[in-house]
PDB file of N, CA and C in Angstrom:
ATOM      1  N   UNK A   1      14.201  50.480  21.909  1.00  0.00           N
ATOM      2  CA  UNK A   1      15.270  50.789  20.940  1.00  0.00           C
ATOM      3  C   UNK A   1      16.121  49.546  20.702  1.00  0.00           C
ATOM      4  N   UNK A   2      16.440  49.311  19.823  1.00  0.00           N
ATOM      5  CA  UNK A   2      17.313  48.144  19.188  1.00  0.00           C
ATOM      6  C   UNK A   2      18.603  48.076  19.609  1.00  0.00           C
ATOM      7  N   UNK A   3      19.019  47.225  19.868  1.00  0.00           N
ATOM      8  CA  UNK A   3      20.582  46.905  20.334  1.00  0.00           C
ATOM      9  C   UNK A   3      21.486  47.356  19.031  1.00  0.00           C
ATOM     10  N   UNK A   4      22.182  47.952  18.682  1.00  0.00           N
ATOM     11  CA  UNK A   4      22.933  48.174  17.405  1.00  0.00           C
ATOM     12  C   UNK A   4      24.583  48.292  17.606  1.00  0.00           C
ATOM     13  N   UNK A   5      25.134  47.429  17.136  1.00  0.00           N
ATOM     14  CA  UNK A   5      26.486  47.324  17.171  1.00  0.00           C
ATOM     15  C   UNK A   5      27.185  46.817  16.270  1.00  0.00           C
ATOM     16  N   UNK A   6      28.376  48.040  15.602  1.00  0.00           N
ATOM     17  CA  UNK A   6      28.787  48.598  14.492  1.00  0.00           C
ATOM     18  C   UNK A   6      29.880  48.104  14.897  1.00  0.00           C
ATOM     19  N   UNK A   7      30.701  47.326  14.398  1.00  0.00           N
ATOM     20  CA  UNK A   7      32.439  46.639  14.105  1.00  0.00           C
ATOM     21  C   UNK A   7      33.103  46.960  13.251  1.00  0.00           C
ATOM     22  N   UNK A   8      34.264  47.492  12.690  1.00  0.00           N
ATOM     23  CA  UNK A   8      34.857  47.783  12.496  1.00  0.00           C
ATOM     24  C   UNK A   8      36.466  48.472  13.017  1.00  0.00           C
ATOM     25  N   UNK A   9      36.962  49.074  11.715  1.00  0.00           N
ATOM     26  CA  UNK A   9      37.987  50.040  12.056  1.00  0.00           C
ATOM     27  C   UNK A   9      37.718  51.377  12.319  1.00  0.00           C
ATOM     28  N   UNK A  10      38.282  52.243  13.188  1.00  0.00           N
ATOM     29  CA  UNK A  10      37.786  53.966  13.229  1.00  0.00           C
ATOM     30  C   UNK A  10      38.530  54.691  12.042  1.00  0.00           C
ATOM     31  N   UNK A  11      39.183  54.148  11.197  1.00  0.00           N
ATOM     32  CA  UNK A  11      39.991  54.516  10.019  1.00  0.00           C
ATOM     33  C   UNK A  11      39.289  54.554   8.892  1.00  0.00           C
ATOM     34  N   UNK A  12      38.580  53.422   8.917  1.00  0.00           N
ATOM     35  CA  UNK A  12      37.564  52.979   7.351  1.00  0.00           C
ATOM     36  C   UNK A  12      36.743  54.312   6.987  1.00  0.00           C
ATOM     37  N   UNK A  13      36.688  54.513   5.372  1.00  0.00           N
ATOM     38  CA  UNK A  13      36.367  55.477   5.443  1.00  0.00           C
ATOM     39  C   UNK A  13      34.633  54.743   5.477  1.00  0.00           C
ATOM     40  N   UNK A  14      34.249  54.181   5.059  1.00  0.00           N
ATOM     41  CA  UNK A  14      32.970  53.814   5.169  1.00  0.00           C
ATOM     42  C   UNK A  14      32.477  53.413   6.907  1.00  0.00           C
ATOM     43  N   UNK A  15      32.932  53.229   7.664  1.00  0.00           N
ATOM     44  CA  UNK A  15      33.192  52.995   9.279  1.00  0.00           C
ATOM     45  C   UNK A  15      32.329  54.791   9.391  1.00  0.00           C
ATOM     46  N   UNK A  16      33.938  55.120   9.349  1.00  0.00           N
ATOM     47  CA  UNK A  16      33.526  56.856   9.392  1.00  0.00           C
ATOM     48  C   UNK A  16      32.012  57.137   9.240  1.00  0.00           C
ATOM     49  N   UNK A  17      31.562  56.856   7.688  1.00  0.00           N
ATOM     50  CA  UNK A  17      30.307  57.471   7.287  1.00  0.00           C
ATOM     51  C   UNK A  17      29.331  56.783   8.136  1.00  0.00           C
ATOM     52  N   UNK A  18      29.179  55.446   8.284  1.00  0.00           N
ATOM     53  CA  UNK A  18      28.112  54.945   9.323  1.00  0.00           C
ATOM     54  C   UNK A  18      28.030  55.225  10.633  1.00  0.00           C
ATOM     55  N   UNK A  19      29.488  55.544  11.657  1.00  0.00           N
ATOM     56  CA  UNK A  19      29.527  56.062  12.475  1.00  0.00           C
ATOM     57  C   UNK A  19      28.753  57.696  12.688  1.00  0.00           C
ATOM     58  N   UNK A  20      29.292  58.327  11.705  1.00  0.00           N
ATOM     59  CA  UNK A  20      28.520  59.922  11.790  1.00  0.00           C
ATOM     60  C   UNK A  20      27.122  59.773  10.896  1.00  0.00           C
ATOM     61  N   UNK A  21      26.533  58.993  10.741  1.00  0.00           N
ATOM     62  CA  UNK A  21      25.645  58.604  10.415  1.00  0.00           C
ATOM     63  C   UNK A  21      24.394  58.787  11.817  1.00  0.00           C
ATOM     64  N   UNK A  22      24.887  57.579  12.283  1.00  0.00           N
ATOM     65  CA  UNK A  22      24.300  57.625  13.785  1.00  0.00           C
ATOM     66  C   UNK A  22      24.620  58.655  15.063  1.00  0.00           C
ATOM     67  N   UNK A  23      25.485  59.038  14.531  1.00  0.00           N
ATOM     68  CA  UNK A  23      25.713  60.358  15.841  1.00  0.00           C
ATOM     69  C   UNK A  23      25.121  61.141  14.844  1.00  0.00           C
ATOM     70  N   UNK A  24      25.265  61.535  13.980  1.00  0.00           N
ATOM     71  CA  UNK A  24      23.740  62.591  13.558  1.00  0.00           C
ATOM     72  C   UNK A  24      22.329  62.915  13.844  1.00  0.00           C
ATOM     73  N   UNK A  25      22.338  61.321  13.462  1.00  0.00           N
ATOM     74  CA  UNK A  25      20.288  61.063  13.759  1.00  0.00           C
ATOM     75  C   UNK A  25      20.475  60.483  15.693  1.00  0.00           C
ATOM     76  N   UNK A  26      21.280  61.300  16.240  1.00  0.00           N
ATOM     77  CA  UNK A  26      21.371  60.258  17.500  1.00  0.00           C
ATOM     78  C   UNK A  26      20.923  59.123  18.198  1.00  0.00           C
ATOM     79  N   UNK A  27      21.290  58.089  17.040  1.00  0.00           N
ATOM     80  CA  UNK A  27      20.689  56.667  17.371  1.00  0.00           C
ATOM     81  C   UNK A  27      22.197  56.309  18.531  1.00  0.00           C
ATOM     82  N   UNK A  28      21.815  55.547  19.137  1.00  0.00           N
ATOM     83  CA  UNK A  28      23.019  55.060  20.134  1.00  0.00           C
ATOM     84  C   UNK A  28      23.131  53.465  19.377  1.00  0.00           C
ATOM     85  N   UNK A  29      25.210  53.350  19.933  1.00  0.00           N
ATOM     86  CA  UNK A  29      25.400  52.335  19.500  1.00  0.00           C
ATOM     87  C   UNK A  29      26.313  51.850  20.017  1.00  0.00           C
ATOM     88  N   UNK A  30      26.869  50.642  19.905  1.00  0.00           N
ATOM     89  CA  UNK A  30      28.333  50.237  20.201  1.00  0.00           C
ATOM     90  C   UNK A  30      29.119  50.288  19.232  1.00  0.00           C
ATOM     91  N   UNK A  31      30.453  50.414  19.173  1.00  0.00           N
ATOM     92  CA  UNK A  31      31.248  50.381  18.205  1.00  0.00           C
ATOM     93  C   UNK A  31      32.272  49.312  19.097  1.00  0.00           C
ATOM     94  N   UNK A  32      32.984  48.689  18.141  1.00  0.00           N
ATOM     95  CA  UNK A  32      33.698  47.102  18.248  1.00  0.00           C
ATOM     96  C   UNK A  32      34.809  47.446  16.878  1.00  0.00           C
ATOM     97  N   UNK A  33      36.237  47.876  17.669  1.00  0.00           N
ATOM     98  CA  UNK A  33      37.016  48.229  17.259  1.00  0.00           C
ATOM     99  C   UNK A  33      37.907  46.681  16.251  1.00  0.00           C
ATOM    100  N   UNK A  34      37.428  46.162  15.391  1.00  0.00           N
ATOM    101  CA  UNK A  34      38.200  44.670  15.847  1.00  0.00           C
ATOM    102  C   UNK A  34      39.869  45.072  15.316  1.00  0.00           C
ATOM    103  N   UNK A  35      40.036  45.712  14.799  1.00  0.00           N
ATOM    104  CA  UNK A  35      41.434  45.809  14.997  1.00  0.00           C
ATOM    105  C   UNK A  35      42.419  45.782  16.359  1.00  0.00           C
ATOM    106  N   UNK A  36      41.734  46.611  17.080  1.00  0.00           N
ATOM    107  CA  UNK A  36      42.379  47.365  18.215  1.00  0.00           C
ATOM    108  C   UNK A  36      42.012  45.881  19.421  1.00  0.00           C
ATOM    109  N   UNK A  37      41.091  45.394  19.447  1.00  0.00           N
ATOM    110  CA  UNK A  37      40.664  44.177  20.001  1.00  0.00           C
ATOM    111  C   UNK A  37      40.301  43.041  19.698  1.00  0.00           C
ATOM    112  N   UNK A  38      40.730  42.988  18.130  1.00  0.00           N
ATOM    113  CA  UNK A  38      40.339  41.735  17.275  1.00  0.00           C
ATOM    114  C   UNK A  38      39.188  41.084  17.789  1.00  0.00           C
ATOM    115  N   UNK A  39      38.964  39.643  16.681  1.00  0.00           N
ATOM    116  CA  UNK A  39      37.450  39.116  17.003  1.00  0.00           C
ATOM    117  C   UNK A  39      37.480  37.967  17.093  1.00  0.00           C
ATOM    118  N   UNK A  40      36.226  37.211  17.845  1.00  0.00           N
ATOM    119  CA  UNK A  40      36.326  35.916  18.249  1.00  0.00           C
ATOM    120  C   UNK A  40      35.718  35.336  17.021  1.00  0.00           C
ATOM    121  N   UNK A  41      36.240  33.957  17.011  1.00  0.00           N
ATOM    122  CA  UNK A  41      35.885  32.503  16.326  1.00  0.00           C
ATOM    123  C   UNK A  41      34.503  32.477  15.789  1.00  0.00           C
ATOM    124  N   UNK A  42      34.121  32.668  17.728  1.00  0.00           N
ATOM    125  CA  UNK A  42      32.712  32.108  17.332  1.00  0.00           C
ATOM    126  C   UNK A  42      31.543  33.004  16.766  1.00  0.00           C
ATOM    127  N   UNK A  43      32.226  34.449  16.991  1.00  0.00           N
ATOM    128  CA  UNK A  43      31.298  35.839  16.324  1.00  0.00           C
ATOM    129  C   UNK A  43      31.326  35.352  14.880  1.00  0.00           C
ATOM    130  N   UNK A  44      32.978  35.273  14.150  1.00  0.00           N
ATOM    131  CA  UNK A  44      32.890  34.732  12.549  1.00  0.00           C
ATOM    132  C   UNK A  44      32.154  33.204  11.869  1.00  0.00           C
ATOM    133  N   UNK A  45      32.288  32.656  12.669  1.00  0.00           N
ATOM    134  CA  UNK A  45      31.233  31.620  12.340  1.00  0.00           C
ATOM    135  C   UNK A  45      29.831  31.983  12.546  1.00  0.00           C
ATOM    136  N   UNK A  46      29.343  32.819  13.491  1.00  0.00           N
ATOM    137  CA  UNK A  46      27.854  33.369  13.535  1.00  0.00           C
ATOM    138  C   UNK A  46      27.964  33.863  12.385  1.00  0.00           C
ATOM    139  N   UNK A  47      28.646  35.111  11.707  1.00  0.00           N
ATOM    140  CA  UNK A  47      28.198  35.932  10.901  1.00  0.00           C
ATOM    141  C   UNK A  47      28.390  34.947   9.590  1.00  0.00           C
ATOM    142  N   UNK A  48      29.236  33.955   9.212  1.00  0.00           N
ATOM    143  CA  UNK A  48      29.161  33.184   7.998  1.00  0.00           C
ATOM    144  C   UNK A  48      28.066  32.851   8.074  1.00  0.00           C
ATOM    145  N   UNK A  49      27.610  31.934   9.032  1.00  0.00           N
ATOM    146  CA  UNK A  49      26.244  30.911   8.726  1.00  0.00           C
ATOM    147  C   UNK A  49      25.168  32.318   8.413  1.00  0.00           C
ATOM    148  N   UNK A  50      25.270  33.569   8.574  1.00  0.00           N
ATOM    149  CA  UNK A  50      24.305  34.461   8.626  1.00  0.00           C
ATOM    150  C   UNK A  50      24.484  34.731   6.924  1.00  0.00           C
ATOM    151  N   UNK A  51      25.721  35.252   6.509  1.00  0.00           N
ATOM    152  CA  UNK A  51      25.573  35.788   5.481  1.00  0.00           C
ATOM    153  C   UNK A  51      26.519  35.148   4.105  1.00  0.00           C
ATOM    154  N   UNK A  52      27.461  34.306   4.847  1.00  0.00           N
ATOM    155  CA  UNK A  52      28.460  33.541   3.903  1.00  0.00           C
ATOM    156  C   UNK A  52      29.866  33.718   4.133  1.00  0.00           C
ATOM    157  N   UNK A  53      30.943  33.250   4.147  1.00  0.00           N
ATOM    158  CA  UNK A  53      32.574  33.742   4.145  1.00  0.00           C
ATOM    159  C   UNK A  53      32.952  34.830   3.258  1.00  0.00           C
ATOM    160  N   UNK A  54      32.224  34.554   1.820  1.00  0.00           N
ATOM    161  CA  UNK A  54      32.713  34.815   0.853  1.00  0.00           C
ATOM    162  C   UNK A  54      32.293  36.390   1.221  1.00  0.00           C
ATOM    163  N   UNK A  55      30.889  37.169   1.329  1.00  0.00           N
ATOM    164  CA  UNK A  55      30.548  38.532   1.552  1.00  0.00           C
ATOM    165  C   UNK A  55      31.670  39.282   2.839  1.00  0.00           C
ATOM    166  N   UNK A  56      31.807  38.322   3.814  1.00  0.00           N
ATOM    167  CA  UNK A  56      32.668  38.713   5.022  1.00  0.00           C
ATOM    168  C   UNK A  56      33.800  38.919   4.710  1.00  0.00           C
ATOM    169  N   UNK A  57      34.826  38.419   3.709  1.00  0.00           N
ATOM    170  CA  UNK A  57      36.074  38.212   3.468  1.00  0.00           C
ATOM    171  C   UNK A  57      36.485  39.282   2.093  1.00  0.00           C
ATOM    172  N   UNK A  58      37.113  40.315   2.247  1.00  0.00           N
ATOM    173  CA  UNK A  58      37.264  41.324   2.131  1.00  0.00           C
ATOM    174  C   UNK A  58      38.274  41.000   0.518  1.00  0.00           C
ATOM    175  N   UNK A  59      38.402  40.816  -0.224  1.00  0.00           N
ATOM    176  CA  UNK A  59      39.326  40.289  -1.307  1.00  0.00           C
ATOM    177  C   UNK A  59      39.681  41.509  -2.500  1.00  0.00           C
ATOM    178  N   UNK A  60      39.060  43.143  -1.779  1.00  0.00           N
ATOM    179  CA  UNK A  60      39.562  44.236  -2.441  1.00  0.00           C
ATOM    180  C   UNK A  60      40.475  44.872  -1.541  1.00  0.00           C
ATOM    181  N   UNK A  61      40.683  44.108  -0.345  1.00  0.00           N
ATOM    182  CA  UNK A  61      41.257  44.868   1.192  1.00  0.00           C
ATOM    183  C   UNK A  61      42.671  45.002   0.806  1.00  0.00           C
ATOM    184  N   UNK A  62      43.508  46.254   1.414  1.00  0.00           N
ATOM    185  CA  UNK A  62      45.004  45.959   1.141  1.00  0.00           C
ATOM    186  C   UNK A  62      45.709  44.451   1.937  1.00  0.00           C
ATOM    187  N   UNK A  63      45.009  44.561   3.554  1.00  0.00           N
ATOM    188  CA  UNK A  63      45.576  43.254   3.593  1.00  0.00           C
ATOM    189  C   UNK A  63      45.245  41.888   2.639  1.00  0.00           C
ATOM    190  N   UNK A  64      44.789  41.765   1.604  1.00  0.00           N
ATOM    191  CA  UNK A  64      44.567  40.419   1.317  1.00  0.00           C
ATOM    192  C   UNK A  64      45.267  40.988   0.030  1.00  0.00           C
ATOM    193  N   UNK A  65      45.576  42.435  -0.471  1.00  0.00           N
ATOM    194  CA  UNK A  65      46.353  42.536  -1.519  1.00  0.00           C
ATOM    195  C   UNK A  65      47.773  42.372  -1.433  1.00  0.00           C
ATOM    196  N   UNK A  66      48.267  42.270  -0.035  1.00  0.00           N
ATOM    197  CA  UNK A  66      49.213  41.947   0.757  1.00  0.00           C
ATOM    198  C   UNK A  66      49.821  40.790   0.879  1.00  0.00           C
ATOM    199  N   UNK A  67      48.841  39.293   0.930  1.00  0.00           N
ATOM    200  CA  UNK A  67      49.288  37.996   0.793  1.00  0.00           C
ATOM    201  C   UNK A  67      49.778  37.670  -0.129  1.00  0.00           C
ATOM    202  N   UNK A  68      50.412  36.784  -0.092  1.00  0.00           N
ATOM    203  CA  UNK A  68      51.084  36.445  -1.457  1.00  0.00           C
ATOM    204  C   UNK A  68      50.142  35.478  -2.278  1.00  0.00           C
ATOM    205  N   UNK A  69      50.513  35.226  -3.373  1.00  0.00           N
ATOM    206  CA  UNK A  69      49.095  34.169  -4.180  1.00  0.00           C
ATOM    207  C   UNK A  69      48.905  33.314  -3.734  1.00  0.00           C
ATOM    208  N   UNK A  70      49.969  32.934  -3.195  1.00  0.00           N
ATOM    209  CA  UNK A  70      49.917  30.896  -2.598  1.00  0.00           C
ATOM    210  C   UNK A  70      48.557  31.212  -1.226  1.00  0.00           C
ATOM    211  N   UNK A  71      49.491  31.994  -0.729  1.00  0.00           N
ATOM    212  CA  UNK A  71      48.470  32.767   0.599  1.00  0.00           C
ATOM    213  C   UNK A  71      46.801  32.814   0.382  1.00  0.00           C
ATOM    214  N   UNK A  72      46.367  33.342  -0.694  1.00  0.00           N
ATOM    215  CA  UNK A  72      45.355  33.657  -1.284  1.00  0.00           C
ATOM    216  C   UNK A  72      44.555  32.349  -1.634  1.00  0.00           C
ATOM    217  N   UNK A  73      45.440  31.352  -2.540  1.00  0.00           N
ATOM    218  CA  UNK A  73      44.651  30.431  -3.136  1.00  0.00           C
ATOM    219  C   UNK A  73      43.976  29.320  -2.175  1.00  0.00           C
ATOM    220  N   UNK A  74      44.832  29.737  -0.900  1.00  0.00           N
ATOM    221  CA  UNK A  74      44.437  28.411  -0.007  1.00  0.00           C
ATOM    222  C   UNK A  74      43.272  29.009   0.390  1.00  0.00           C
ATOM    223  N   UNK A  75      42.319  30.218   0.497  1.00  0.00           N
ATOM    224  CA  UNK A  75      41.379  30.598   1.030  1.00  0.00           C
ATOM    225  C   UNK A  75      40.437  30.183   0.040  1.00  0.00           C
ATOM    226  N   UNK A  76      39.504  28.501   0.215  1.00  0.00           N
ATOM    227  CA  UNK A  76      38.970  28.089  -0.580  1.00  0.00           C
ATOM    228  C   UNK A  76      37.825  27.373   0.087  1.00  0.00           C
ATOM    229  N   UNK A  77      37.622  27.666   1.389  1.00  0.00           N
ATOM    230  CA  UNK A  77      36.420  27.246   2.125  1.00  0.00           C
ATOM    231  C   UNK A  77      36.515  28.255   3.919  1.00  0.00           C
ATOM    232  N   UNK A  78      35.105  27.788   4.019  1.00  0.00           N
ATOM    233  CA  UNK A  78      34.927  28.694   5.236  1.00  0.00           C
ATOM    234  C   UNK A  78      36.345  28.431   6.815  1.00  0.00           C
ATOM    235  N   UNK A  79      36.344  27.493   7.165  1.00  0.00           N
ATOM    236  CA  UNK A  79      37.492  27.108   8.100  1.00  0.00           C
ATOM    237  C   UNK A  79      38.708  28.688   7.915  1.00  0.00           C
ATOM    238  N   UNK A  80      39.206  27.921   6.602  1.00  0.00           N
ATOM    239  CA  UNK A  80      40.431  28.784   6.179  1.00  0.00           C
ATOM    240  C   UNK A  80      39.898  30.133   6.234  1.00  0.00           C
ATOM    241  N   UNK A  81      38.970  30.695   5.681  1.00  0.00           N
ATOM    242  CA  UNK A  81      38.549  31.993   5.656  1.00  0.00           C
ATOM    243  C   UNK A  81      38.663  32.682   7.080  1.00  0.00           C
ATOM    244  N   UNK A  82      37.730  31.887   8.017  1.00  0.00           N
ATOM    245  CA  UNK A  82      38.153  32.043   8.644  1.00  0.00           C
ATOM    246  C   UNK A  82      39.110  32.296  10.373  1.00  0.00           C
ATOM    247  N   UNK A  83      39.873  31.309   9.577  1.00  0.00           N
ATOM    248  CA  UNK A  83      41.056  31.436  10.460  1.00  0.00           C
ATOM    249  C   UNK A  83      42.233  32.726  10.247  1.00  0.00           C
ATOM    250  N   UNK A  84      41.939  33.112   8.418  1.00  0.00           N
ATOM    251  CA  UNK A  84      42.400  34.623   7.792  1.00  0.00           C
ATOM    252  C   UNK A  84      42.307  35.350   9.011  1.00  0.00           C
ATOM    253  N   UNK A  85      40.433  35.222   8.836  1.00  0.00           N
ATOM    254  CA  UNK A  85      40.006  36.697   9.137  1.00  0.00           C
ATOM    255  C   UNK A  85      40.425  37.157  10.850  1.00  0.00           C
ATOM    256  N   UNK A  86      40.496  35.496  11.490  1.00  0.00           N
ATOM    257  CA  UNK A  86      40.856  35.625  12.945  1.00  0.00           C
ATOM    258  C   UNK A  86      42.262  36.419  13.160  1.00  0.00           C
ATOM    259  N   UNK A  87      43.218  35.804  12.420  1.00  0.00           N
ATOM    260  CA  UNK A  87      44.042  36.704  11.892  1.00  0.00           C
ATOM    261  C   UNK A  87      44.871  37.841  11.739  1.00  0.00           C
ATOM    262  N   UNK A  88      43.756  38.328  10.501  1.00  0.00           N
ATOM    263  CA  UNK A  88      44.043  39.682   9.726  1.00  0.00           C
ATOM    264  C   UNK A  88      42.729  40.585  10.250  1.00  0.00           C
ATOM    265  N   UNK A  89      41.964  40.715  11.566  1.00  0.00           N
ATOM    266  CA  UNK A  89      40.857  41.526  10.897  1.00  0.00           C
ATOM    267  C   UNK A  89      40.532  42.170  10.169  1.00  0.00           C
ATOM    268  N   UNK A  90      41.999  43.207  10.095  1.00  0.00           N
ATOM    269  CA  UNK A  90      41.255  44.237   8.827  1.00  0.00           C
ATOM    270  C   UNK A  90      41.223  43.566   7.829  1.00  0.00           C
ATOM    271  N   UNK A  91      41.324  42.485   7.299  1.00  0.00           N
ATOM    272  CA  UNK A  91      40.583  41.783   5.901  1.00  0.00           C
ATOM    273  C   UNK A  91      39.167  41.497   6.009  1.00  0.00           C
ATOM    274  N   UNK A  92      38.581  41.444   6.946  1.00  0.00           N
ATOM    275  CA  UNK A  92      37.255  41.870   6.883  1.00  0.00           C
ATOM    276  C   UNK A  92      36.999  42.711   6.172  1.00  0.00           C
ATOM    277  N   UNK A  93      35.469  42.942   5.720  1.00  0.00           N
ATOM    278  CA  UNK A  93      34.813  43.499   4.969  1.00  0.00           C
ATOM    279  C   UNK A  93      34.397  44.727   5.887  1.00  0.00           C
ATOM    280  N   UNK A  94      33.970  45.900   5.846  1.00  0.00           N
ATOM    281  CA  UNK A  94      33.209  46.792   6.641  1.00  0.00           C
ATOM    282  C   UNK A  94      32.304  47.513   6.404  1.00  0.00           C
ATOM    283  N   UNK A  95      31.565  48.221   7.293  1.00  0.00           N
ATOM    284  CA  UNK A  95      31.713  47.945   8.440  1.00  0.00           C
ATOM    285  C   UNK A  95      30.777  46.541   8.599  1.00  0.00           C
ATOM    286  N   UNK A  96      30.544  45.681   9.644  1.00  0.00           N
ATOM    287  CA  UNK A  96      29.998  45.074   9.892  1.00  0.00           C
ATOM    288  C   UNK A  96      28.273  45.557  10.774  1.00  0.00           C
ATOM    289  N   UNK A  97      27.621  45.506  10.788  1.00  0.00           N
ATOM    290  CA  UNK A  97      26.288  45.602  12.181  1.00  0.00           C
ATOM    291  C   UNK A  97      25.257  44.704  12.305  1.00  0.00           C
ATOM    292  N   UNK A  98      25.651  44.625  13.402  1.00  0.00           N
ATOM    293  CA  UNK A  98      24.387  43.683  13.895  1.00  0.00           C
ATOM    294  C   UNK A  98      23.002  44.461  14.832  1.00  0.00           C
ATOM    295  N   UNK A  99      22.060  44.346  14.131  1.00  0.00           N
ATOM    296  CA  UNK A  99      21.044  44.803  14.863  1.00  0.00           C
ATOM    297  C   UNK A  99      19.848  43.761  14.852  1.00  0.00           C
ATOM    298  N   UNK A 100      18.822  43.898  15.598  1.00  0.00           N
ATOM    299  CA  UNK A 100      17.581  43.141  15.924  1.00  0.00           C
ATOM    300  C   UNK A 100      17.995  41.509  15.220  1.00  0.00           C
ATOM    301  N   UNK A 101      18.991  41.108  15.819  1.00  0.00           N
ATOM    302  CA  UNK A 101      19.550  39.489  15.473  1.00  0.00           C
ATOM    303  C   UNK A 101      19.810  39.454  14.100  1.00  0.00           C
ATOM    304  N   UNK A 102      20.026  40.710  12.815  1.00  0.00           N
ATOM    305  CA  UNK A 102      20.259  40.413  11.694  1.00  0.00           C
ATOM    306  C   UNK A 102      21.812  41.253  11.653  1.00  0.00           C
ATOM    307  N   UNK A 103      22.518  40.975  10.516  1.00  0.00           N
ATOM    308  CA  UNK A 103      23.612  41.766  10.315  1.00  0.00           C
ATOM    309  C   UNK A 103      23.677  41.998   8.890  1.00  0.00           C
ATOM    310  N   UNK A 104      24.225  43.441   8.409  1.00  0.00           N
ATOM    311  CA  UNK A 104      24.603  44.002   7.629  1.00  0.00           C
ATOM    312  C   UNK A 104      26.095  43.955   7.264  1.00  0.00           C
ATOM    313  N   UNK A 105      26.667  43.815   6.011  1.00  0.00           N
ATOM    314  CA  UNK A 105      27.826  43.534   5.524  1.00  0.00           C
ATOM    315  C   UNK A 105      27.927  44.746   4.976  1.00  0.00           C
ATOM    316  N   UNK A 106      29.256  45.423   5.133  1.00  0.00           N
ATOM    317  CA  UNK A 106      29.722  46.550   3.797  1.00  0.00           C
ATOM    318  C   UNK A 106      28.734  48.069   4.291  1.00  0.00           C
ATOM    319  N   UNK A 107      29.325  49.130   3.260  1.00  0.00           N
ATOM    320  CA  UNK A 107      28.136  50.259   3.461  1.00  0.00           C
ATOM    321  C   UNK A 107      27.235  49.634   2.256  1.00  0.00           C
ATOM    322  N   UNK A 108      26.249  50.441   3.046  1.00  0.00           N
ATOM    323  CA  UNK A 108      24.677  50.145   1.951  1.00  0.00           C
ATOM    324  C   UNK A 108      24.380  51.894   2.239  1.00  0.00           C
ATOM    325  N   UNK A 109      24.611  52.600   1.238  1.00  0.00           N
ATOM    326  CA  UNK A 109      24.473  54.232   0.967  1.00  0.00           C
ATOM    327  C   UNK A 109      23.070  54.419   1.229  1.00  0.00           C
ATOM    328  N   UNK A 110      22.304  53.629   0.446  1.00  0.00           N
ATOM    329  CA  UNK A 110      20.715  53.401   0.654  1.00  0.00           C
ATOM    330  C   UNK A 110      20.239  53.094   2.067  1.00  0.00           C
ATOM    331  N   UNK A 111      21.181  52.650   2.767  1.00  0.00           N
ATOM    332  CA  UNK A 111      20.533  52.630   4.485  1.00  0.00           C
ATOM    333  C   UNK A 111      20.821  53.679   4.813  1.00  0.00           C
ATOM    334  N   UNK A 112      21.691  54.475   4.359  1.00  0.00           N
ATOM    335  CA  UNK A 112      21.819  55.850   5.483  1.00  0.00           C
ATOM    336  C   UNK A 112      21.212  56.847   4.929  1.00  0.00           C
ATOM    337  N   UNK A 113      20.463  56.628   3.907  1.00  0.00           N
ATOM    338  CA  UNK A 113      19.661  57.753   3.357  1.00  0.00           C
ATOM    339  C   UNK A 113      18.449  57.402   4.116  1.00  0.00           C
ATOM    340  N   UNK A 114      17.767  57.045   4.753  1.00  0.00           N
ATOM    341  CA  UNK A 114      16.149  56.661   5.266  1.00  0.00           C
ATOM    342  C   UNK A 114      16.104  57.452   6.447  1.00  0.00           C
TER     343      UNK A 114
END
């Protein structure tokens, strides 16, 4: 069985759906609260070089609707991104998962239908 571990908030409503997702089909998993325990450096630099800043960095999130513009405009390369996201977690994108060394950004509705 695959290592699978789901990051996020327990608030998100998309968190929610992937969470009861897997307690449905009783796949086992970890869940990685990063709010409640925020996230390391070097996890956000793994997941950029994996998928990009720009997919990771949440720019419909209330926290980033929250910054002020100046705040905003300086987020113009990965460093700054993130040092945000070290941050703000919940400006992350969600949920996050990492399984079999790949990771998934955001819900994908189409994964939880299979």
């Amino acid at each position: 069985m695959a290592n699978i571990i789901v990051y996020g908030i327990p608030n998100c409503n998309s968190v929610k759906k992937v969470l009861d997702w897997y307690k449905h089909n009783n796949i086992p998993i970890d869940f990685i609260d990063y709010k409640k325990y925020g996230i390391k450096r070097e996890k956000l630099i793994e997941w950029c070089k994996a998928v990009g800043w720009e997919i990771l960095l949440n720019k419909k999130s209330t926290t980033w609707r929250s910054l002020s513009v100046e705040e905003q405009q300086l987020v113009k390369n990965e460093k700054v991104a993130i040092q945000l996201m070290t941050q703000y977690p919940s400006i992350i994108k969600r949920p996050v998962i990492e399984m079999n060394g790949k990771i998934m950004v955001g819900l994908n509705e189409s994964y939880l239908n299979k």
